[in-house]
Protein backbone atom coordinates (compact mmCIF):
# COMPACT_ATOMS: atom_id res chain seq x y z
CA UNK A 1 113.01 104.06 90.98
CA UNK A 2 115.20 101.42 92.82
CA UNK A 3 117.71 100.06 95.26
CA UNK A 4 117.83 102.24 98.25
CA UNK A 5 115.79 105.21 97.09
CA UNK A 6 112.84 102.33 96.62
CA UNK A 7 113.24 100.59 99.99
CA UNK A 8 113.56 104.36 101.58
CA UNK A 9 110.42 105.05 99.98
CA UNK A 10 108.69 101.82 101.41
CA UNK A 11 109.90 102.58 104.40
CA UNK A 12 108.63 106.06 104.60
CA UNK A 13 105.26 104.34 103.43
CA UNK A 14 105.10 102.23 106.26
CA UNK A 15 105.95 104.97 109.02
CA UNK A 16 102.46 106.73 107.42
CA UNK A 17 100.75 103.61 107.50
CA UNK A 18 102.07 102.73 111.02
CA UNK A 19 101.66 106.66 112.48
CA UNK A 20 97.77 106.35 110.99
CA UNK A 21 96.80 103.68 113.24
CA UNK A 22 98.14 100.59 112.19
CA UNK A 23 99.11 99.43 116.01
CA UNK A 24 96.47 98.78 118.04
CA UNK A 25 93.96 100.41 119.00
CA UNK A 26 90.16 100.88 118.66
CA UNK A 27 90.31 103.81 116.10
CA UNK A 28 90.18 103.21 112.89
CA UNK A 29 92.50 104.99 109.63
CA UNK A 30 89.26 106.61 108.69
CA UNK A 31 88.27 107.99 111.86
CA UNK A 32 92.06 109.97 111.40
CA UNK A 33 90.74 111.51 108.38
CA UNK A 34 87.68 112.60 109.50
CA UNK A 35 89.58 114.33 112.33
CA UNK A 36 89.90 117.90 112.45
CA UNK A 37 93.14 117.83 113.45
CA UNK A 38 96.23 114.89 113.29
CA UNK A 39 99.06 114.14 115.98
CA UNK A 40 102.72 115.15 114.29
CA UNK A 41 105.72 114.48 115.37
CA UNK A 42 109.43 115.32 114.35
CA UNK A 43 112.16 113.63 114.68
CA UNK A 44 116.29 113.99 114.56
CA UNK A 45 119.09 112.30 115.83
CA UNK A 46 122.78 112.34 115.77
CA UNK A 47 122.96 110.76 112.24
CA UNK A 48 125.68 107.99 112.36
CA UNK A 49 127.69 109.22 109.43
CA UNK A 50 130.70 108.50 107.80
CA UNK A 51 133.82 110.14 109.89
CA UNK A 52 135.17 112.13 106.56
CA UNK A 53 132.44 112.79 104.39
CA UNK A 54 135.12 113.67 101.66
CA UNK A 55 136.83 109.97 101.59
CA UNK A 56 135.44 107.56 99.34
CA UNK A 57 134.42 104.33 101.33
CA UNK A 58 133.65 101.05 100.12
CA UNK A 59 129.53 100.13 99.48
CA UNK A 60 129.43 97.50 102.20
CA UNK A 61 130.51 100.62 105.00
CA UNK A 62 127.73 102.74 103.30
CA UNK A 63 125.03 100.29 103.42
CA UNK A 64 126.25 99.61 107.59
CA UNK A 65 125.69 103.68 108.38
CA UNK A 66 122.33 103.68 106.20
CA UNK A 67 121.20 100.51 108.15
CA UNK A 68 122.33 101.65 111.66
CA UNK A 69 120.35 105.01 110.98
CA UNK A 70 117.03 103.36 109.74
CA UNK A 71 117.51 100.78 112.55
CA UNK A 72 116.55 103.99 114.48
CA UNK A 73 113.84 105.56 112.39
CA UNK A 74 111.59 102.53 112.61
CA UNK A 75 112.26 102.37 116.38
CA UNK A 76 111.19 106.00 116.66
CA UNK A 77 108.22 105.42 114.37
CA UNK A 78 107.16 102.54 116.82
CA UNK A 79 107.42 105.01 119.33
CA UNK A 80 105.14 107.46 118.04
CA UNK A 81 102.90 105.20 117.17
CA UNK A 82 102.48 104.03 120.27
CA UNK A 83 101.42 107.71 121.03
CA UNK A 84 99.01 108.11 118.44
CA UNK A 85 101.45 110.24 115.94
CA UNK A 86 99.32 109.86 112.31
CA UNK A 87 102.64 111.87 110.67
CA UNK A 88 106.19 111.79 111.32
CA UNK A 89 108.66 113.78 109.60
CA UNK A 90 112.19 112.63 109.65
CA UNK A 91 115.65 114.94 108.53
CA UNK A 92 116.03 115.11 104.67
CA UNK A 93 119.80 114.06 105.29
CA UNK A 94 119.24 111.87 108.10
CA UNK A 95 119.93 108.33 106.97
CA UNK A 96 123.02 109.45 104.50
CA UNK A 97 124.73 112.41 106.02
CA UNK A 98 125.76 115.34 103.76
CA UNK A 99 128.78 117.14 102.95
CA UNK A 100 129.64 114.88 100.33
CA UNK A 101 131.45 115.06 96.93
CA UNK A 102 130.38 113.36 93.69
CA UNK A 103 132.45 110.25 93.98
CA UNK A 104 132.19 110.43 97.80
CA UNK A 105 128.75 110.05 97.81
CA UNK A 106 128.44 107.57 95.23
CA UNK A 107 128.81 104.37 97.53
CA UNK A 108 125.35 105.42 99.06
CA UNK A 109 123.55 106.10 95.42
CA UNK A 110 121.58 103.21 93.51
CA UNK A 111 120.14 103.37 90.62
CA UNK A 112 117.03 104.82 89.63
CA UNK A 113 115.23 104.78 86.13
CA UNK A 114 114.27 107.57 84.21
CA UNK A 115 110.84 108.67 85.12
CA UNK A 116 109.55 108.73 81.81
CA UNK A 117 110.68 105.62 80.60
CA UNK A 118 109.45 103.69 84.11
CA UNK A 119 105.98 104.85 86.00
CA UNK A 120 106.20 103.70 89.08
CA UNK A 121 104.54 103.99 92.88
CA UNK A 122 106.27 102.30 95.54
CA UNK A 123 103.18 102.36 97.59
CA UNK A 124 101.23 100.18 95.02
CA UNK A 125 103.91 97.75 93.51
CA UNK A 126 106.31 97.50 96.52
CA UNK A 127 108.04 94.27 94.93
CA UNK A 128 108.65 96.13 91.69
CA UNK A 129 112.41 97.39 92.21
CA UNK A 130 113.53 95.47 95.10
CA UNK A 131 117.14 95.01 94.50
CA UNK A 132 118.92 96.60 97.10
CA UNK A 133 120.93 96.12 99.68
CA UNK A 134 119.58 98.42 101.98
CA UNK A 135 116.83 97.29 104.81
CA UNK A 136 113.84 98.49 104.87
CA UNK A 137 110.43 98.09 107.08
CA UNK A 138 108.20 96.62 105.27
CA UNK A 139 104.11 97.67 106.55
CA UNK A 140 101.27 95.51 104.76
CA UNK A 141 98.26 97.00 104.42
């Protein structure tokens, strides 16, 4: 896995980490496990999407909507982690838009390796496929 899909998938790790306790606070990620129940939260916006989904737009305009809609998530996942959220769910289409057509969409695609030629977790080698364009938040453990 890489470009975007990769740094969405950091990202995504770090909103776990961060909604488990990583701000502070006296409890600790364990004492979340051994809960018997978890704060959740869900979250949607207005996605900031491209005006015709069906026009084909340069990779540099892509990148600026993706951006400007995880700009957002991690300011939401701050948020709820400032309210003890352990879990955040965010919409599937949320940081893209949808509607698309194969070459429309194509401007917010990277590329990805075969599964069973790479093995992969973004969680554990988070520098492996790092070669996107697209920001990310980056949460150390």
């Amino acid at each position: 896995m890489s470009g975007a899909r990769s740094k969405l998938a950091l990202f995504l790790c770090g909103c776990y980490v961060v909604a488990l306790g990583a701000h502070t606070g006296e409890e600790s990620v364990a004492d979340h496990h051994e809960a018997e129940y978890y704060v959740a939260a869900v979250y949607e916006h207005p996605s900031i999407l491209s005006l015709n989904p069906l026009a084909l737009i340069s990779r540099q305009e892509a990148l600026e909507l993706m951006n400007q809609n995880l700009d957002i998530y991690e300011q939401q996942v701050m948020t709820a982690a400032q309210k003890d959220v352990q879990i955040i769910v965010f919409p599937e289409d949320g940081i893209h838009g949808f509607n698309f057509t194969r070459t429309s969409i194509y401007p917010f695609l990277d590329f990805m390796p075969s599964p069973q030629v790479v093995r992969w977790n973004p969680c554990l080698e988070p520098h492996r496929f790092n070669d996107t364009e697209a920001s990310y938040v980056e949460v150390r453990f």
